[in-house]
PDB file of N, CA and C in Angstrom:
ATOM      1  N   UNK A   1      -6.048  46.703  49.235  1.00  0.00           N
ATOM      2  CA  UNK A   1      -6.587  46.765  50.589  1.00  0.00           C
ATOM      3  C   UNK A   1      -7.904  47.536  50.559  1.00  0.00           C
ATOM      4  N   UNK A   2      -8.572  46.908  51.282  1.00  0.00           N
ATOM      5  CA  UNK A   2     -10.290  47.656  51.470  1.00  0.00           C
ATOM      6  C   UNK A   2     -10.133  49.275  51.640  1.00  0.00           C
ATOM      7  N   UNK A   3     -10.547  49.983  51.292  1.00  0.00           N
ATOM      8  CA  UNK A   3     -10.658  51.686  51.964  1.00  0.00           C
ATOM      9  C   UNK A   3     -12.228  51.455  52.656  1.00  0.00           C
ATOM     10  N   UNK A   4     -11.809  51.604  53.865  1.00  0.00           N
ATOM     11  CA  UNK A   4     -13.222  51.695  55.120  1.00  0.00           C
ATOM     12  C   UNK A   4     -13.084  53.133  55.407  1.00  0.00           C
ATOM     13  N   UNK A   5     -14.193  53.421  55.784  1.00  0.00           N
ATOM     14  CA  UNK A   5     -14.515  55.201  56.256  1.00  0.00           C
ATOM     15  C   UNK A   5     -15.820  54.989  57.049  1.00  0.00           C
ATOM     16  N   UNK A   6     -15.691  55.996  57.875  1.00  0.00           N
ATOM     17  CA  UNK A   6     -17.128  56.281  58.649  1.00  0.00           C
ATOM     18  C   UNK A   6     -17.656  57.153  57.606  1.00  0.00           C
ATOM     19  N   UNK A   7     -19.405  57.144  57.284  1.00  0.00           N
ATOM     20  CA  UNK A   7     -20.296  57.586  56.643  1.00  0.00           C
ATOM     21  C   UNK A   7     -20.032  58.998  56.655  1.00  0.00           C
ATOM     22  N   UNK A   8     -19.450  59.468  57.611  1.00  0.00           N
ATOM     23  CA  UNK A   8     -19.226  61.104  57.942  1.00  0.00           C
ATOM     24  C   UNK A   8     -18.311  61.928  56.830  1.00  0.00           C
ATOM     25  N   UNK A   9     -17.656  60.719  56.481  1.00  0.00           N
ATOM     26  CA  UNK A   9     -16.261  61.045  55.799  1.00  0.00           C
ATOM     27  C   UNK A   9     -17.113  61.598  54.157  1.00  0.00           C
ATOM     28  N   UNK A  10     -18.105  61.106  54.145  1.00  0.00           N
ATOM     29  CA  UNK A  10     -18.670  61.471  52.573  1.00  0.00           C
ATOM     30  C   UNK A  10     -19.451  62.627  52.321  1.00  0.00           C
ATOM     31  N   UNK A  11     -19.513  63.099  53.597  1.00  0.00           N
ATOM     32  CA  UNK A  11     -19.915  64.689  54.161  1.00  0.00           C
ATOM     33  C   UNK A  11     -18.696  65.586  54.295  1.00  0.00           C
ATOM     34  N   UNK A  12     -17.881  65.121  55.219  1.00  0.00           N
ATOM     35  CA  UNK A  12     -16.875  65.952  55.698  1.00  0.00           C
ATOM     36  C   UNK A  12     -15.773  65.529  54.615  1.00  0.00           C
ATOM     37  N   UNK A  13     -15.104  64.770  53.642  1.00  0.00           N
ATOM     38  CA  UNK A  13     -13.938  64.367  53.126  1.00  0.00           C
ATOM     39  C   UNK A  13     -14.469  63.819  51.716  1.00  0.00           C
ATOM     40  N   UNK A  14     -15.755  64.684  50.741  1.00  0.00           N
ATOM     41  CA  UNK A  14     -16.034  64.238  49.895  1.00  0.00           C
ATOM     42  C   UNK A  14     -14.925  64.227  48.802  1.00  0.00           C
ATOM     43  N   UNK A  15     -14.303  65.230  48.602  1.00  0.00           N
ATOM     44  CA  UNK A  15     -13.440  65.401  47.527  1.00  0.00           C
ATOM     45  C   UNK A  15     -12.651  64.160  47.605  1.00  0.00           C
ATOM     46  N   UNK A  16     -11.563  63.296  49.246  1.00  0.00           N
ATOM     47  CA  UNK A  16     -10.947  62.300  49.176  1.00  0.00           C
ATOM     48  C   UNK A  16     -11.803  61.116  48.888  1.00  0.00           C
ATOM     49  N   UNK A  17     -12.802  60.852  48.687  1.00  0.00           N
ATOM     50  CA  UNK A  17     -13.625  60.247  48.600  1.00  0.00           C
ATOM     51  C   UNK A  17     -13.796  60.102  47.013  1.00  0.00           C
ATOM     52  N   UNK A  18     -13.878  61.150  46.567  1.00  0.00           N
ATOM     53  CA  UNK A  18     -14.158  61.266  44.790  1.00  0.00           C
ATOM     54  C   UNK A  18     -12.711  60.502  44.182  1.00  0.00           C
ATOM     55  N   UNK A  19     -12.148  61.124  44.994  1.00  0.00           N
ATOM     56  CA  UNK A  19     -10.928  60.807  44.218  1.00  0.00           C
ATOM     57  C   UNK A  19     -10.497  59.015  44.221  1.00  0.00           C
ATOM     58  N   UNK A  20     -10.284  58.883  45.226  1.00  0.00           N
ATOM     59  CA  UNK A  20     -10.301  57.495  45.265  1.00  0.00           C
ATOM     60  C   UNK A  20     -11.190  56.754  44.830  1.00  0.00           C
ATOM     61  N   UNK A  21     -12.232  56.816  44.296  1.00  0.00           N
ATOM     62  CA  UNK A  21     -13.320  56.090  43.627  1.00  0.00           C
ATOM     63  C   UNK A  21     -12.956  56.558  42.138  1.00  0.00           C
ATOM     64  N   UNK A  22     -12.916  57.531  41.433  1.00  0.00           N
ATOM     65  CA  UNK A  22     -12.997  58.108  40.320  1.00  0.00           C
ATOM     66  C   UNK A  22     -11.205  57.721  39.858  1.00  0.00           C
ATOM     67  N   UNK A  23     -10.441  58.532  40.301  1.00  0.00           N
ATOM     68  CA  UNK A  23      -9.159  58.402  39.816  1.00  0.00           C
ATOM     69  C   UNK A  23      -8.653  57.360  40.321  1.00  0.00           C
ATOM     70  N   UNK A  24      -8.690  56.400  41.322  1.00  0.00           N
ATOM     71  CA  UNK A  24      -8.082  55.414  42.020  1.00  0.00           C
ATOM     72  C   UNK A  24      -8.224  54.059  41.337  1.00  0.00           C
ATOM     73  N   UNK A  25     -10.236  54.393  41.077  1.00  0.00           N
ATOM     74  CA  UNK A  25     -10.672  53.490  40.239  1.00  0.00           C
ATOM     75  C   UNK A  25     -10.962  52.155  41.495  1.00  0.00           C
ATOM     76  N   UNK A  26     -11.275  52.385  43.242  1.00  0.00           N
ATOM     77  CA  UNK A  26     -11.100  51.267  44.182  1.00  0.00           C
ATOM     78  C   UNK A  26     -13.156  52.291  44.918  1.00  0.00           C
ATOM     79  N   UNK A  27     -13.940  51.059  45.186  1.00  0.00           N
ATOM     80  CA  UNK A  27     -14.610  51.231  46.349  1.00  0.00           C
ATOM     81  C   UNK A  27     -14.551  51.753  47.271  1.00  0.00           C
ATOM     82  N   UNK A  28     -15.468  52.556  47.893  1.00  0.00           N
ATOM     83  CA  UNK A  28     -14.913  52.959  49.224  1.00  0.00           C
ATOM     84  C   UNK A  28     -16.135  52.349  50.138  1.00  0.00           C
ATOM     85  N   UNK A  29     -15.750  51.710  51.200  1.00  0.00           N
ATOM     86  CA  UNK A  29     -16.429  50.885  52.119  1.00  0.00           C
ATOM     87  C   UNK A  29     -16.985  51.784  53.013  1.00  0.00           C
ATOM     88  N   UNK A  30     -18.269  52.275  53.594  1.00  0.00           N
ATOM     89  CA  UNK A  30     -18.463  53.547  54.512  1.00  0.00           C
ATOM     90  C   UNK A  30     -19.460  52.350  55.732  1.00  0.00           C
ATOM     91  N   UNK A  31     -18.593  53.062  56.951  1.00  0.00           N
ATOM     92  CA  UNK A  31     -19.730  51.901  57.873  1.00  0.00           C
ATOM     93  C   UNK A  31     -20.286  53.686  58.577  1.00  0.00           C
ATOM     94  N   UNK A  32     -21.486  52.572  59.721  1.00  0.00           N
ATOM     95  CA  UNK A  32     -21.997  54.039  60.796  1.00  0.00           C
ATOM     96  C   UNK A  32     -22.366  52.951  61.991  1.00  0.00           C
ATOM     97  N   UNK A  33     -21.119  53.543  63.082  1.00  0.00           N
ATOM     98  CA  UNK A  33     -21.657  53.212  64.207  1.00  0.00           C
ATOM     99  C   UNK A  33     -21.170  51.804  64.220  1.00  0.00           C
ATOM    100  N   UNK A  34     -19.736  51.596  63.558  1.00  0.00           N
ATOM    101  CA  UNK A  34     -18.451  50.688  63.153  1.00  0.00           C
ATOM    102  C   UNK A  34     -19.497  49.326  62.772  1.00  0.00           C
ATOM    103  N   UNK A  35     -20.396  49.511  61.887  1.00  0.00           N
ATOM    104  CA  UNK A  35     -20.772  48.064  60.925  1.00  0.00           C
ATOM    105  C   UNK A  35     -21.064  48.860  59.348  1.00  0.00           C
ATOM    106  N   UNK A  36     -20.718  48.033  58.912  1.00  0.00           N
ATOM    107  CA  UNK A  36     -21.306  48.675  57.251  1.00  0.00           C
ATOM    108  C   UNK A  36     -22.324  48.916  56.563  1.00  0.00           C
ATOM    109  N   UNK A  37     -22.464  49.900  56.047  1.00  0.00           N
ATOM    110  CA  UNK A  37     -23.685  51.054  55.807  1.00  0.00           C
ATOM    111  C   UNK A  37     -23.620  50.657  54.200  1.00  0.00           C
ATOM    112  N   UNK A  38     -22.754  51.295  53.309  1.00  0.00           N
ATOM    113  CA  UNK A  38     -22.896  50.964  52.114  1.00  0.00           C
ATOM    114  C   UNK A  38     -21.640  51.456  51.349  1.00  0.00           C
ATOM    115  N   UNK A  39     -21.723  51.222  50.099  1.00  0.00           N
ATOM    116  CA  UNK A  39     -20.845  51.141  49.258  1.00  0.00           C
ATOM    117  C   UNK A  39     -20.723  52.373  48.092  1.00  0.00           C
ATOM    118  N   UNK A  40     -19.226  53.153  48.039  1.00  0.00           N
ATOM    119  CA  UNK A  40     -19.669  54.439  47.081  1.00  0.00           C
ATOM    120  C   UNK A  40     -18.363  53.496  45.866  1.00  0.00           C
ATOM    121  N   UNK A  41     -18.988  53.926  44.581  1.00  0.00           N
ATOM    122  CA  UNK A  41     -18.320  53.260  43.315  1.00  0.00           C
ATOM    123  C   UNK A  41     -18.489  54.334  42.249  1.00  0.00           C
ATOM    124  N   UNK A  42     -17.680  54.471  41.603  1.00  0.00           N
ATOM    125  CA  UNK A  42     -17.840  54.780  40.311  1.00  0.00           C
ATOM    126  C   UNK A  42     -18.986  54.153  39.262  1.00  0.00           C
ATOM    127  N   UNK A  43     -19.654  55.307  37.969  1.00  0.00           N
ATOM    128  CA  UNK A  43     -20.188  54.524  37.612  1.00  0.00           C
ATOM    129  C   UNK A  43     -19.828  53.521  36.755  1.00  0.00           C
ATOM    130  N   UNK A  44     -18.533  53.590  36.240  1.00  0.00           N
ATOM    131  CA  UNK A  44     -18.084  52.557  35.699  1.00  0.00           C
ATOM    132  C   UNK A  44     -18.095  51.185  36.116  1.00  0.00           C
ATOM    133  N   UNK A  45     -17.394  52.052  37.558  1.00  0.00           N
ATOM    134  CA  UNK A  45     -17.291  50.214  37.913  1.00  0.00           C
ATOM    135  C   UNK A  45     -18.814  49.766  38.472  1.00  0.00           C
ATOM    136  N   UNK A  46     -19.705  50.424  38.610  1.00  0.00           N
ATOM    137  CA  UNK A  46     -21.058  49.883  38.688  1.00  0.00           C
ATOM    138  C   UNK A  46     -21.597  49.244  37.406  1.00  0.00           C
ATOM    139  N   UNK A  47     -21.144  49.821  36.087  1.00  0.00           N
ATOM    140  CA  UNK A  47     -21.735  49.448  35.007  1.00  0.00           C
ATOM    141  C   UNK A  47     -20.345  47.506  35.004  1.00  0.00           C
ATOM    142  N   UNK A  48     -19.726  47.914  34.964  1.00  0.00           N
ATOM    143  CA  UNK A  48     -18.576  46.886  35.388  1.00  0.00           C
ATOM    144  C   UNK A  48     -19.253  45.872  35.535  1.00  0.00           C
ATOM    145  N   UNK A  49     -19.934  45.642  36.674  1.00  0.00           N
ATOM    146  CA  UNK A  49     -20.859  44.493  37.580  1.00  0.00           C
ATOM    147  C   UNK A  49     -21.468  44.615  36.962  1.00  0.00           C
ATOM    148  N   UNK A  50     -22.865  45.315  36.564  1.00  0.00           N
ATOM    149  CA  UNK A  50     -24.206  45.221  36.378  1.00  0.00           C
ATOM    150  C   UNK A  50     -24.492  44.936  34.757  1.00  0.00           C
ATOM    151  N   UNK A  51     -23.496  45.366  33.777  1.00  0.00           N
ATOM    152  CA  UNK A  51     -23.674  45.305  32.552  1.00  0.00           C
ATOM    153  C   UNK A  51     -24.277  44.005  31.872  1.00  0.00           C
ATOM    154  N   UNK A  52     -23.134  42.476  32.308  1.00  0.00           N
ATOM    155  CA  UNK A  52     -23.552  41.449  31.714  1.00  0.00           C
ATOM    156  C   UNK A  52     -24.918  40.986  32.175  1.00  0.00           C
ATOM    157  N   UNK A  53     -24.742  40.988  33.459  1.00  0.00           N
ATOM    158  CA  UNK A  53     -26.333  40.671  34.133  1.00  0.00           C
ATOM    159  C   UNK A  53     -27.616  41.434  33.051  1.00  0.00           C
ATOM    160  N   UNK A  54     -27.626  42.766  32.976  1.00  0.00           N
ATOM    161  CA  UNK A  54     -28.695  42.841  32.488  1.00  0.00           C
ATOM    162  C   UNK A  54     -28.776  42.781  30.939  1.00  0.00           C
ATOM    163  N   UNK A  55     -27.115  42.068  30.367  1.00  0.00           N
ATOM    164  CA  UNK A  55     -27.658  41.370  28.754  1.00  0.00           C
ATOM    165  C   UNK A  55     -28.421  40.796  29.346  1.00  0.00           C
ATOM    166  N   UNK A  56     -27.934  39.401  30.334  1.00  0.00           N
ATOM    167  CA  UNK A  56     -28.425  37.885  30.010  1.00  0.00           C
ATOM    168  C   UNK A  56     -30.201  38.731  30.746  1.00  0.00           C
ATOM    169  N   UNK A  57     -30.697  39.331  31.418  1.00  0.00           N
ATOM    170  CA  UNK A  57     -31.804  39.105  31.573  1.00  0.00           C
ATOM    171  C   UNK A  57     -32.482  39.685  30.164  1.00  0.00           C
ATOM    172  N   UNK A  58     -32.004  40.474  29.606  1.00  0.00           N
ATOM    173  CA  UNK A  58     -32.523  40.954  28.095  1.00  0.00           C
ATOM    174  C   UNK A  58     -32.908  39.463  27.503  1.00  0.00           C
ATOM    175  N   UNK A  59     -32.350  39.082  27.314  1.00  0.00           N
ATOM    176  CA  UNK A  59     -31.490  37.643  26.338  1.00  0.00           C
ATOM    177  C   UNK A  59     -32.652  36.834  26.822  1.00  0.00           C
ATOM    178  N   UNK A  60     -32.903  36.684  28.380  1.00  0.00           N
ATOM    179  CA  UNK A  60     -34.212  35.763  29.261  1.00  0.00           C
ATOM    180  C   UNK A  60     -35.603  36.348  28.718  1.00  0.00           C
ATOM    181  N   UNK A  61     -35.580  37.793  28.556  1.00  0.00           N
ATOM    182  CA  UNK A  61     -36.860  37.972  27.745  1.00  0.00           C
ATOM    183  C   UNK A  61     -37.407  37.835  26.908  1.00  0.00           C
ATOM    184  N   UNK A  62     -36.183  38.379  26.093  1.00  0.00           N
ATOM    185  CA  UNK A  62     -36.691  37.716  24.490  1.00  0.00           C
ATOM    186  C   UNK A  62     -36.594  36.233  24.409  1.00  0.00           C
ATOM    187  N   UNK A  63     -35.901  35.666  24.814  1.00  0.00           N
ATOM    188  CA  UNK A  63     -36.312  33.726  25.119  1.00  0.00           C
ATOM    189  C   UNK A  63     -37.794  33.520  25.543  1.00  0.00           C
ATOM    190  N   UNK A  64     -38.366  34.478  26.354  1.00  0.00           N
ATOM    191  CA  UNK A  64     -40.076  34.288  26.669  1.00  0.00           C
ATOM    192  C   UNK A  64     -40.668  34.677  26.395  1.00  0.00           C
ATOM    193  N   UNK A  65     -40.584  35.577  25.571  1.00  0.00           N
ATOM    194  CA  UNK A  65     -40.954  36.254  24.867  1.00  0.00           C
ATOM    195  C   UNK A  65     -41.572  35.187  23.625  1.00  0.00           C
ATOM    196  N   UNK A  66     -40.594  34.567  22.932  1.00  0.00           N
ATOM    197  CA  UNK A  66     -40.997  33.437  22.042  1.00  0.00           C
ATOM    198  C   UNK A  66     -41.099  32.230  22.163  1.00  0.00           C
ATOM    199  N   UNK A  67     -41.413  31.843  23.619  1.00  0.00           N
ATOM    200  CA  UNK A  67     -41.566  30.673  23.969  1.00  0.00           C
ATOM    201  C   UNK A  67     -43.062  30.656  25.228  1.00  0.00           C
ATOM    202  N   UNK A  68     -44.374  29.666  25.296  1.00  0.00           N
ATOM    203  CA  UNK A  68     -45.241  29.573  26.106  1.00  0.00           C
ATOM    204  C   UNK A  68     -44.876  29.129  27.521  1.00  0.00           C
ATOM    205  N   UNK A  69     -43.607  28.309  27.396  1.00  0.00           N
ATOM    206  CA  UNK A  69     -43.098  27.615  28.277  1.00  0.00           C
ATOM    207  C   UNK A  69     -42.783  28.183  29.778  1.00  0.00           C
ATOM    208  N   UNK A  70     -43.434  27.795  30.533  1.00  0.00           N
ATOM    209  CA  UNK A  70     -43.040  28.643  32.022  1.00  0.00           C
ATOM    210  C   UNK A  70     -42.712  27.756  33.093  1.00  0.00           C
ATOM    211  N   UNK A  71     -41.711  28.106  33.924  1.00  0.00           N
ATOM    212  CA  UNK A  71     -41.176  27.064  35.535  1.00  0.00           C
ATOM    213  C   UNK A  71     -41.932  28.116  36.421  1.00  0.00           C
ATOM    214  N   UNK A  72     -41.924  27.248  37.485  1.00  0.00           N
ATOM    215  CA  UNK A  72     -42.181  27.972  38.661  1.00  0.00           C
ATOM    216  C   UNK A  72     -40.885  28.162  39.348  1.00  0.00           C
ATOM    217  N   UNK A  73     -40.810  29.143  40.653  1.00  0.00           N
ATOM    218  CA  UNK A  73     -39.677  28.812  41.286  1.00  0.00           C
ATOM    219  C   UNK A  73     -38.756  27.698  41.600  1.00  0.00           C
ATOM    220  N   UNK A  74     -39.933  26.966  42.257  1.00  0.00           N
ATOM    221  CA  UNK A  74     -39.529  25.391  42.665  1.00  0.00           C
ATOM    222  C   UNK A  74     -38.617  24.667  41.422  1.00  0.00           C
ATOM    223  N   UNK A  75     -39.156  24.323  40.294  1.00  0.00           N
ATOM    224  CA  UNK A  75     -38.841  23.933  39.381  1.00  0.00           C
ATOM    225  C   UNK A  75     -36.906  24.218  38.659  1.00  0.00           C
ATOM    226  N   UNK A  76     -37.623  25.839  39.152  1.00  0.00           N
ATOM    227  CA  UNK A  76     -36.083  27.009  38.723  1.00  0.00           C
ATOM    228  C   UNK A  76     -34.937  25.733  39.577  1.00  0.00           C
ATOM    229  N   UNK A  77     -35.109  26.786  40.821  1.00  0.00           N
ATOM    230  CA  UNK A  77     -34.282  26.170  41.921  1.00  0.00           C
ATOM    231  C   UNK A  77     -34.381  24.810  42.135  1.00  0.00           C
ATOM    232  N   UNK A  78     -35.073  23.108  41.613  1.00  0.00           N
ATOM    233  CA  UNK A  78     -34.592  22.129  41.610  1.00  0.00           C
ATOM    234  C   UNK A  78     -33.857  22.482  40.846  1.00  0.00           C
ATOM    235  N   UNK A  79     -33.512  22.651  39.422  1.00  0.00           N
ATOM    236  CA  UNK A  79     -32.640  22.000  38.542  1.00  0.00           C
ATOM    237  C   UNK A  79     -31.435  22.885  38.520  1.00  0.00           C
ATOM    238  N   UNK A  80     -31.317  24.044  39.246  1.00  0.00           N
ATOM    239  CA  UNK A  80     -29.994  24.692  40.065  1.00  0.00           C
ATOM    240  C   UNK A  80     -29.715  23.670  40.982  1.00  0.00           C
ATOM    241  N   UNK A  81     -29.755  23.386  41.567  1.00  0.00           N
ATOM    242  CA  UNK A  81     -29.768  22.480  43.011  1.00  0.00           C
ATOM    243  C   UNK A  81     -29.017  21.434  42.129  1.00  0.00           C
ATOM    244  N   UNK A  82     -29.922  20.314  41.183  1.00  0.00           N
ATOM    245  CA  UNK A  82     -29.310  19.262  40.614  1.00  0.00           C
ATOM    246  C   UNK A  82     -27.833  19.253  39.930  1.00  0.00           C
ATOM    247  N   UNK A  83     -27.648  21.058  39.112  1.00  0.00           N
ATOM    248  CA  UNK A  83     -26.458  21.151  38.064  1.00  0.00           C
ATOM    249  C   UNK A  83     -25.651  21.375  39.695  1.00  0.00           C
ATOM    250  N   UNK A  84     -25.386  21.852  40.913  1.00  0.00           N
ATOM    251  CA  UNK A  84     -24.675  22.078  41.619  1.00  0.00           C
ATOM    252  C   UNK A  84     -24.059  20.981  42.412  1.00  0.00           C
ATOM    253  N   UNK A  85     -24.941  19.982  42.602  1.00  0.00           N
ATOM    254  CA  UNK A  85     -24.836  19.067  43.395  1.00  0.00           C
ATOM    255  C   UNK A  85     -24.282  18.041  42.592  1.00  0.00           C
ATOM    256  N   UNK A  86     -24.406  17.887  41.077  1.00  0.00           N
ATOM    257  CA  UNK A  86     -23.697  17.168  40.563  1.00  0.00           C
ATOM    258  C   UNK A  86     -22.403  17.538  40.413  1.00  0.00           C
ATOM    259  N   UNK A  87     -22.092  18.710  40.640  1.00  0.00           N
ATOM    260  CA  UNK A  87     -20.749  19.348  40.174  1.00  0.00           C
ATOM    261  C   UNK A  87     -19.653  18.332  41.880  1.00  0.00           C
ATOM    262  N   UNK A  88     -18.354  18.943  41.227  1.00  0.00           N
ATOM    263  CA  UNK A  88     -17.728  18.773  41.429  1.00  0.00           C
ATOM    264  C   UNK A  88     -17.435  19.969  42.983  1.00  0.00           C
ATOM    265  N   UNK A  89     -17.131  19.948  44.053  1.00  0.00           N
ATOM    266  CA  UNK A  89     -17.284  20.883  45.235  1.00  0.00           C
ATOM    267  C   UNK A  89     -15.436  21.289  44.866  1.00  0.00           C
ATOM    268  N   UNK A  90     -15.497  22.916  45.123  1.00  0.00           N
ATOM    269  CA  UNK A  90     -14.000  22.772  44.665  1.00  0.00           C
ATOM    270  C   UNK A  90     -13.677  23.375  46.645  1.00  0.00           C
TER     271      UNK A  90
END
C-alpha cells in the first residue's frame, strides 16, 4: 500500500519517515495542500531505477562516439512510433 504524508511530516516525523524508507525499504509519497509534492526514497532504491538507464546511455555514447552517424528527433521518434505500432497492443 502507498505511504502518503503531508510534506510537514518530513519536518515534524523525520525519524518515521527514515525508517520506512531505509528499513522498510517502501517510498514515501509526501503531498502539500492534498496533491503531490514529491517523492522521499532510499538511495538504493534510487540507484535501483536509475542504474540501468545510465549503462544504456553510457553504452549510447560510446556507440557515437565511434560512429558519424546522427538522427534527428523526428527520425528518433518515427522509428519508435513504427516498432510500437507494429507491435502487438496488449
Amino acid at each position: 500500500m502507498l505511504n502518503i504524508r503531508p510534506v510537514s511530516d518530513l519536518r515534524n516525523k523525520f525519524p518515521e519517515i527514515e525508517e520506512t524508507v531505509i528499513k522498510n525499504r517502501e517510498p514515501v509519497f509526501l503531498t502539500k495542500n492534498g496533491y503531490g509534492s514529491m517523492v522521499v526514497m532510499s538511495l538504493e532504491q534510487y540507484s535501483a531505477l536509475t542504474d540501468g538507464i545510465e549503462l544504456a546511455l553510457d553504452e549510447a555514447d560510446r556507440a557515437a562516439a565511434l560512429s558519424d552517424v546522427r538522427h534527428t528527433g523526428e527520425e528518433v521518434f518515427d522509428r519508435v512510433r513504427k516498432t510500437l505500432y507494429g507491435r502487438k497492443t496488449l
